[in-house]
Protein backbone atom coordinates (compact mmCIF):
# COMPACT_ATOMS: atom_id res chain seq x y z
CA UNK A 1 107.75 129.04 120.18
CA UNK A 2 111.27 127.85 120.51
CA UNK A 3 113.86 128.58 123.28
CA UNK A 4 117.32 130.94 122.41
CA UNK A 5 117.82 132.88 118.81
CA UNK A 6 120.45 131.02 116.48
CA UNK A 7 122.93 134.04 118.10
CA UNK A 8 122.00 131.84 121.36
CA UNK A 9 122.78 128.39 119.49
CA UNK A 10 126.48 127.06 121.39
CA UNK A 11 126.82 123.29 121.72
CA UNK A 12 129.33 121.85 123.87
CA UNK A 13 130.76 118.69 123.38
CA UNK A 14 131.27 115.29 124.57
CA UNK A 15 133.87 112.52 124.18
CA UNK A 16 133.01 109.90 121.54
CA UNK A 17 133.61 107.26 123.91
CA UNK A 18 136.88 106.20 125.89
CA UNK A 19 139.26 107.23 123.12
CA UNK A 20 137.06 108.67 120.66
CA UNK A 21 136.83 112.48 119.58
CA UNK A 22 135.46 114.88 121.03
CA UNK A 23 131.75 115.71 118.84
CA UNK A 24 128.71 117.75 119.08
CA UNK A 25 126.41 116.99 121.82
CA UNK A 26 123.84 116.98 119.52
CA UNK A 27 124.04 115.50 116.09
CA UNK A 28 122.14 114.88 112.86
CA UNK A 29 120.52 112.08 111.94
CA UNK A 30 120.78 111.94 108.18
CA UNK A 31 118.63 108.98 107.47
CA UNK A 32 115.15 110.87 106.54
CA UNK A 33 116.55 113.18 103.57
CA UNK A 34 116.25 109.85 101.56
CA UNK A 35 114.28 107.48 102.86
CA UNK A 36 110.92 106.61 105.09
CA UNK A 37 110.08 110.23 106.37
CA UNK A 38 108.22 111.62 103.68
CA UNK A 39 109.70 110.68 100.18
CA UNK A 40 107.49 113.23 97.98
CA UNK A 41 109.16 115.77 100.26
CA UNK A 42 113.47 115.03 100.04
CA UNK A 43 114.98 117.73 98.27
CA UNK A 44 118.99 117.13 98.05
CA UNK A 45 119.90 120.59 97.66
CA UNK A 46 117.88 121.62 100.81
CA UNK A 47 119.22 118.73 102.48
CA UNK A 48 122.75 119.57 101.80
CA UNK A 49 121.97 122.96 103.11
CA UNK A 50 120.77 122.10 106.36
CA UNK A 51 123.83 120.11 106.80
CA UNK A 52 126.00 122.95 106.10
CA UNK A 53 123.79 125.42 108.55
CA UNK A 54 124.56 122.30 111.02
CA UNK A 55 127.93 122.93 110.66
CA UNK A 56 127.92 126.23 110.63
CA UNK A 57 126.45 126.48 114.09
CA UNK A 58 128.74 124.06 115.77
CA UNK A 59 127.84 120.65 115.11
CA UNK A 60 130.26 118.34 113.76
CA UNK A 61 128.61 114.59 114.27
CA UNK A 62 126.74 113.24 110.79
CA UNK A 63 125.27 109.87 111.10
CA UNK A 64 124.48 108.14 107.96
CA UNK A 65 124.15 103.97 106.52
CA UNK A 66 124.66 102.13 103.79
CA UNK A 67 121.31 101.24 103.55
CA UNK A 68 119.50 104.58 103.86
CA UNK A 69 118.29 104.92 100.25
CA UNK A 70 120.46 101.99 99.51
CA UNK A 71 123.24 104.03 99.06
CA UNK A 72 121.85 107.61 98.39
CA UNK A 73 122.42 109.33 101.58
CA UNK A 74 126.07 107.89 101.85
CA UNK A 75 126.23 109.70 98.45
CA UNK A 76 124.35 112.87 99.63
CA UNK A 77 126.39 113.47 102.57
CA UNK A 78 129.89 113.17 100.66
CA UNK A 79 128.24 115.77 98.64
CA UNK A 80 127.79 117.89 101.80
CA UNK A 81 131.29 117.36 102.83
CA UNK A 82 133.10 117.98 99.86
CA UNK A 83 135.53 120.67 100.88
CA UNK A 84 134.87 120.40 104.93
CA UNK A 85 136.11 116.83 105.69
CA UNK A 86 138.43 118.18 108.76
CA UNK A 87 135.51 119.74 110.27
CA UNK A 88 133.15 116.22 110.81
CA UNK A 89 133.18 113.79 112.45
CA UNK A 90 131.45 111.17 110.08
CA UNK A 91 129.62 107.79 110.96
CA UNK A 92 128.10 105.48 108.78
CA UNK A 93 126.99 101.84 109.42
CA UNK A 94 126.87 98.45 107.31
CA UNK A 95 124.65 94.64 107.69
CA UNK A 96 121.54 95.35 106.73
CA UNK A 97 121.24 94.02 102.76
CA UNK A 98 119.10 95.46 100.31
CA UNK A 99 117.72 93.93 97.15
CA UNK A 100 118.32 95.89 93.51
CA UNK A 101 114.57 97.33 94.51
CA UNK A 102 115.60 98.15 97.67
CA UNK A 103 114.13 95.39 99.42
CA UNK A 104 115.24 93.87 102.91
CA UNK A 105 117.01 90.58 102.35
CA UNK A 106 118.28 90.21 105.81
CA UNK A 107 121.34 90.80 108.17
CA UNK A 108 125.03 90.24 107.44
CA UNK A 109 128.04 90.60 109.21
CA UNK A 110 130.31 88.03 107.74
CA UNK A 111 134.05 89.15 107.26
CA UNK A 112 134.31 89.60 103.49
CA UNK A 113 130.81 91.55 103.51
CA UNK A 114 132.62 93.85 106.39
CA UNK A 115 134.96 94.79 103.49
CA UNK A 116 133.12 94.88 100.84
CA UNK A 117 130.74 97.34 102.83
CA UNK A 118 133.28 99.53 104.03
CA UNK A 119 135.05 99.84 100.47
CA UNK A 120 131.54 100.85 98.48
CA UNK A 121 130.92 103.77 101.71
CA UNK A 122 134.20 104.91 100.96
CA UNK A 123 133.46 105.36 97.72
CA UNK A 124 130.33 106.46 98.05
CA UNK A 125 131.08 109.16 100.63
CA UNK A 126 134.26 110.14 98.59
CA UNK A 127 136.45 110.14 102.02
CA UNK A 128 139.78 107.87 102.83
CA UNK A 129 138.49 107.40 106.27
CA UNK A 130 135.38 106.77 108.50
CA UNK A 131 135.49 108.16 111.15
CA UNK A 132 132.95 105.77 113.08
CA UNK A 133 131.93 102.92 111.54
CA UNK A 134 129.13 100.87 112.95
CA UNK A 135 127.45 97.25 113.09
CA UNK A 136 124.36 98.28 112.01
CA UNK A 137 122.04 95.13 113.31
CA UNK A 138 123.79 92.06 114.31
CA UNK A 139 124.21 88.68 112.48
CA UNK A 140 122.91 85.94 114.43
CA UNK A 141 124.39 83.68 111.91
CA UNK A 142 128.22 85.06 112.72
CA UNK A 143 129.97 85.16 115.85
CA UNK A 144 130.03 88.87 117.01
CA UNK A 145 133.74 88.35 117.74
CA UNK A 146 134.52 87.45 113.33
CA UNK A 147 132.63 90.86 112.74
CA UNK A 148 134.71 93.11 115.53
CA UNK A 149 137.60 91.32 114.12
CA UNK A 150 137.14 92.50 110.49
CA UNK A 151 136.37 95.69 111.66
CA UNK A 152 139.05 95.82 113.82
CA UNK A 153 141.23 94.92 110.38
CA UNK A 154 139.98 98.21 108.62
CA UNK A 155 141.16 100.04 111.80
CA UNK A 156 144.41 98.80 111.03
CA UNK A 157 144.35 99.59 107.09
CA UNK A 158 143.43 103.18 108.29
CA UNK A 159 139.82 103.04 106.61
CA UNK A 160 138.16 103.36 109.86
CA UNK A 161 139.70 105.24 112.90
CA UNK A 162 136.75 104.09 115.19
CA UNK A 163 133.96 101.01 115.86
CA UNK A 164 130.43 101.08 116.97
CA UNK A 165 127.48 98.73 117.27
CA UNK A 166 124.06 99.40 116.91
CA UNK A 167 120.83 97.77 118.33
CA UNK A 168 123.28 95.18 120.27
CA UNK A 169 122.60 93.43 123.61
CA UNK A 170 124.53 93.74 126.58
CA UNK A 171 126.25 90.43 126.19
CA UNK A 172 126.95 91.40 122.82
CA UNK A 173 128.62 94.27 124.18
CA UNK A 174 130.70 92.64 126.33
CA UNK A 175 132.21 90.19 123.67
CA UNK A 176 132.52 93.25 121.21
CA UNK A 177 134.77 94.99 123.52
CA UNK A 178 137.18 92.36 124.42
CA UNK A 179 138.21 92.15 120.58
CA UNK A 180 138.45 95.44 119.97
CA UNK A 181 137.46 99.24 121.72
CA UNK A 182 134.24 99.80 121.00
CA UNK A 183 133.70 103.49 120.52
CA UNK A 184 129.32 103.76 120.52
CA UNK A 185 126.70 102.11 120.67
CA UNK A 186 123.85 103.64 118.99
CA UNK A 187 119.97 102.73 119.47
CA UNK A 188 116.76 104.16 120.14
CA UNK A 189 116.30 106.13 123.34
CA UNK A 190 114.03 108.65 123.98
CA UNK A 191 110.69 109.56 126.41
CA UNK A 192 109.06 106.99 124.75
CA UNK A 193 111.73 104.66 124.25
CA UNK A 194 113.06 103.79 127.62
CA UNK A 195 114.25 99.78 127.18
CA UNK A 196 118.17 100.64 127.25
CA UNK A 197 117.96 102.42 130.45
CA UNK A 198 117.83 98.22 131.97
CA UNK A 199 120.61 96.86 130.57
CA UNK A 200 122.50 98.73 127.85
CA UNK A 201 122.93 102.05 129.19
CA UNK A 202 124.78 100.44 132.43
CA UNK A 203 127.06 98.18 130.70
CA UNK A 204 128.08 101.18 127.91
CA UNK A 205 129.20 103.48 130.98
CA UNK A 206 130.86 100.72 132.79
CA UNK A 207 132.76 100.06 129.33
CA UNK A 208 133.66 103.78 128.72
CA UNK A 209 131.48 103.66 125.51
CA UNK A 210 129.27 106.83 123.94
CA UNK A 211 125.86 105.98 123.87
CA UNK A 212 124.10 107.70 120.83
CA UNK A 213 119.85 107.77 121.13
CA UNK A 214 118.27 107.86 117.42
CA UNK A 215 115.03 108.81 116.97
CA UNK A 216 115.45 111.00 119.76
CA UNK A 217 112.19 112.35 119.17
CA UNK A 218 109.93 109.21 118.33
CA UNK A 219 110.34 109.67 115.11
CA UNK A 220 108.84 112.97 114.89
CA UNK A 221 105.66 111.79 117.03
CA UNK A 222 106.79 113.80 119.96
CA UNK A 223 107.31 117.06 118.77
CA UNK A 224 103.62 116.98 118.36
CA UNK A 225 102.65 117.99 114.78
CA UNK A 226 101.21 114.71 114.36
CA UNK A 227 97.37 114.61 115.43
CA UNK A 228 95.94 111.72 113.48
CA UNK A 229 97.27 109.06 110.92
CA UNK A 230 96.26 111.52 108.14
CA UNK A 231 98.96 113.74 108.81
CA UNK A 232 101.27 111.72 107.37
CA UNK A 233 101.94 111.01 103.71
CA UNK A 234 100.65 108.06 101.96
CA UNK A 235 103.99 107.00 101.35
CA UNK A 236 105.59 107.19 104.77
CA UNK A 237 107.35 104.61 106.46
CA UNK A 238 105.61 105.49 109.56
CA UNK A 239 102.40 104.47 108.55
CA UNK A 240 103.48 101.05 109.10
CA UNK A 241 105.47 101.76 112.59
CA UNK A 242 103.32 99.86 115.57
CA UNK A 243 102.82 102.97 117.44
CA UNK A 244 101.42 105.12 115.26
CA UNK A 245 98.73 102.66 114.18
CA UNK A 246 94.77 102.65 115.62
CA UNK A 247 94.13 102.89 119.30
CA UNK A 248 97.93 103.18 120.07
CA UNK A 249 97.98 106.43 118.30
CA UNK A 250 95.74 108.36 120.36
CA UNK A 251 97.15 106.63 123.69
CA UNK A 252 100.55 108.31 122.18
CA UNK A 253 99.44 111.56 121.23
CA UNK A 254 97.89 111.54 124.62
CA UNK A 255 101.35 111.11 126.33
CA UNK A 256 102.60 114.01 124.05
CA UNK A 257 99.97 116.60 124.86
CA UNK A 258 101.10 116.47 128.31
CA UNK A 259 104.87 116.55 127.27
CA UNK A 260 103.55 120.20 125.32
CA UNK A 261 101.98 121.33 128.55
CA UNK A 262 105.31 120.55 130.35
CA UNK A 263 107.03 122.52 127.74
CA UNK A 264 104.75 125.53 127.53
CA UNK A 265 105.24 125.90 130.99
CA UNK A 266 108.98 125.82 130.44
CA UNK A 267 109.09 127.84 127.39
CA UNK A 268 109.96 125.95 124.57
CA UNK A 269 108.56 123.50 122.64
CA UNK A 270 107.85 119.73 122.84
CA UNK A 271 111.09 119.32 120.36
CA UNK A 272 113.16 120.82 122.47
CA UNK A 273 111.75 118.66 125.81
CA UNK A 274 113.02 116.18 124.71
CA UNK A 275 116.02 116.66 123.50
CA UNK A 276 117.13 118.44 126.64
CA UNK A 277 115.85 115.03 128.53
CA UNK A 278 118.13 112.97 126.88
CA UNK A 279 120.74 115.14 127.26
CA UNK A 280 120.47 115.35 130.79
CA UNK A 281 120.35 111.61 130.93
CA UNK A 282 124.20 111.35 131.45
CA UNK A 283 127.56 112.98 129.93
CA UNK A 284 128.33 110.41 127.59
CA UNK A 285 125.06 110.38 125.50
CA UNK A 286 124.24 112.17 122.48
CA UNK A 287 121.11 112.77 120.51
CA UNK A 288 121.00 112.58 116.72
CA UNK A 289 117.65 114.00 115.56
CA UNK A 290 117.08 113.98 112.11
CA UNK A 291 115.48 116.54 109.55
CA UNK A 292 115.96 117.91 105.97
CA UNK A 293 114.32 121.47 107.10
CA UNK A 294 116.40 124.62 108.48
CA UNK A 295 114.17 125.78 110.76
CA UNK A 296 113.77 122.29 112.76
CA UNK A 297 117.44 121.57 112.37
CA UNK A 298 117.56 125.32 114.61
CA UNK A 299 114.92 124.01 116.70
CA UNK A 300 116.93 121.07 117.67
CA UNK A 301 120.14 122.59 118.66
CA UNK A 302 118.40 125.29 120.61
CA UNK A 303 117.65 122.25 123.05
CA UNK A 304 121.13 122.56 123.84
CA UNK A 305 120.57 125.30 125.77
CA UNK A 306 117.53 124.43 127.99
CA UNK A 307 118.31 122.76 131.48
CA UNK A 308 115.77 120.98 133.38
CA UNK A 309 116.00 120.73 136.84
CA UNK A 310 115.66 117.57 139.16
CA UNK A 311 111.78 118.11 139.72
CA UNK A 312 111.60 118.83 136.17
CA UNK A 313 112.93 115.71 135.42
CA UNK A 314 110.53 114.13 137.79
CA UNK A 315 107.41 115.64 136.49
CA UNK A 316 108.46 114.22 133.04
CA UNK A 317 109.29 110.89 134.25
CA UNK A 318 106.00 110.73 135.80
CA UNK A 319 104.65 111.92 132.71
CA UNK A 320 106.33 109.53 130.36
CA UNK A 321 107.59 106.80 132.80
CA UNK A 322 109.33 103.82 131.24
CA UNK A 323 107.48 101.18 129.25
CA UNK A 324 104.47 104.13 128.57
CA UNK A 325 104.53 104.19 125.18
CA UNK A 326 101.50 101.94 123.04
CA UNK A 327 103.17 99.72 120.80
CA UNK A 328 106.32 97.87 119.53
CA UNK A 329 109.13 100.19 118.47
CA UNK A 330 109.02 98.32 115.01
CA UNK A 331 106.46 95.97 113.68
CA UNK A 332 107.46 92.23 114.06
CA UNK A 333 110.08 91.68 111.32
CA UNK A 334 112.27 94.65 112.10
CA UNK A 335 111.78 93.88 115.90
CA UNK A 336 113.08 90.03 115.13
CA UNK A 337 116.35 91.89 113.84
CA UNK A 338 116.90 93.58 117.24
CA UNK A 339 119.84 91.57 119.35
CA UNK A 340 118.53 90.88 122.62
């Protein structure tokens, strides 16, 4: 059951921060069509058409990284856009460093690995310009204010119009923006992941900075389809994720059945909850679920038109409070990369 008919599909916008364009208050997350979320399944041509049918029905906000198949979907999605450049608004990220197998050799955010970065997206994405380019984990080895600074250099050069940081404290923030506008700052936020409502969310309004939630849906945990470990392929990423291992699993998919009861009631599904919770969260933040299937990708942006009143947003907060969820967002060594 989903709420609205693709006819019923509108999306309004929102300001990508102070100065920022206006985007899509709901964008896509292009991370899983190659990498983590079922690799047996990514199909590039099906990927590239869900990110046209995204486009088609008013989105305009594609969010990829470097490292997302170390390299691969930077190349998919300059596939996508090949012809329809005006028409998105493109963000891509840098500082996490793969090995030539694609393993994690840490965080970097020195200057010349800023350009060197930015030049290979460029190329890789077949574009003159990013449109939002982010931090994408920061470098406790380099001053946050020698990384802004590079990036602030590409501004100049034209190579990037915009900045954003990702997964950065609130003290980070604050030092980010005093050496250059910072446009976004992107990091997990959803029912189940509640931390920046504390500290981050406050600072980014007080700023004038976009706020964008991935994993808007817990990584696909709250839409429900998930009902034990074995409904995920042997191969997936989130096999290994803290909160979809042993007793935390069923303590999640406990949360979630009572998010589906909320959303039967309101008639539409557990997807679509969600989304329309984080939307309602505040003007300035926007969602950027991820999929590589058509009929989810119309499933998301159907959110868009569901509006939950205060007691609705009550009832779910005293379904899903903050600090609910079983489990670490990220098992140990991803969570050690997390500025905090």
């Amino acid at each position: 059951m989903t709420s609205g008919t693709r006819k019923d599909i509108r999306l309004r916008q929102r300001q990508l921060g102070a100065r920022g364009p206006a985007i899509a208050e709901i964008g896509l997350g292009c991370m899983g069509m190659s990498e983590f979320y079922e690799p047996s399944q990514m199909n590039d041509a099906e990927s590239i058409r869900v990110i046209h049918r995204y486009l088609e029905l008013g989105g305009n906000f594609l969010d990829t990284a470097d490292m997302y198949g170390s390299g691969r979907n930077e190349t998919l999605v300059g596939q996508a856009i090949a012809g329809r450049r005006t028409a998105v608004v493109l963000a891509t990220k840098f500082g996490n460093v793969r090995g030539p197998k694609g393993e994690f050799l840490g965080v970097r955010g020195d200057p010349a690995y800023v350009r060197e970065c930015c030049e290979a997206s460029l190329r890789r994405l077949k574009v003159e310009t990013i449109d939002l380019y982010y931090q994408h984990r920061v470098d406790p080895k380099v001053p946050i204010e020698d990384t802004v600074g590079a990036m602030a250099e590409l501004v100049r050069a034209g190579k990037v119009r915009h900045l954003g940081l990702s997964e950065a404290a609130p003290a980070t923030i604050r030092r980010a923006a005093k050496v250059h506008p910072i446009a976004a700052l992107q990091t997990e936020y959803s029912l189940w992941s509640r931390e920046p409502e504390t500290g981050v969310l406050p600072v980014v309004s007080e700023l004038g900075i976009a706020f964008v939630a991935y994993s808007p849906l817990g990584r696909g945990f709250l839409t429900g389809q998930f009902k034990t470990i074995d409904d995920l392929p042997a191969d997936d990423y989130r096999r290994h994720a803290p909160r979809f291992q042993g007793e935390n699993f069923q303590k999640n998919l406990d949360l979630v059945k009572q998010i589906q009861d909320l959303a039967r009631r309101k008639g539409c599904t557990a997807s679509q909850l969600a989304l329309a919770w984080v939307l309602a969260q505040g003007p300035d933040i926007i969602p950027i679920p991820g999929t590589k299937r058509i009929g989810f990708l119309e499933e998301n942006l159907a959110a868009a038109t569901i509006e939950l009143s205060r007691d609705e947003l009550r009832e779910i907060d005293a379904v899903l409070p903050a600090g609910s969820a079983s489990g670490d967002r990220y098992a140990a060594p991803a969570m050690a990369a997390v500025n905090r």
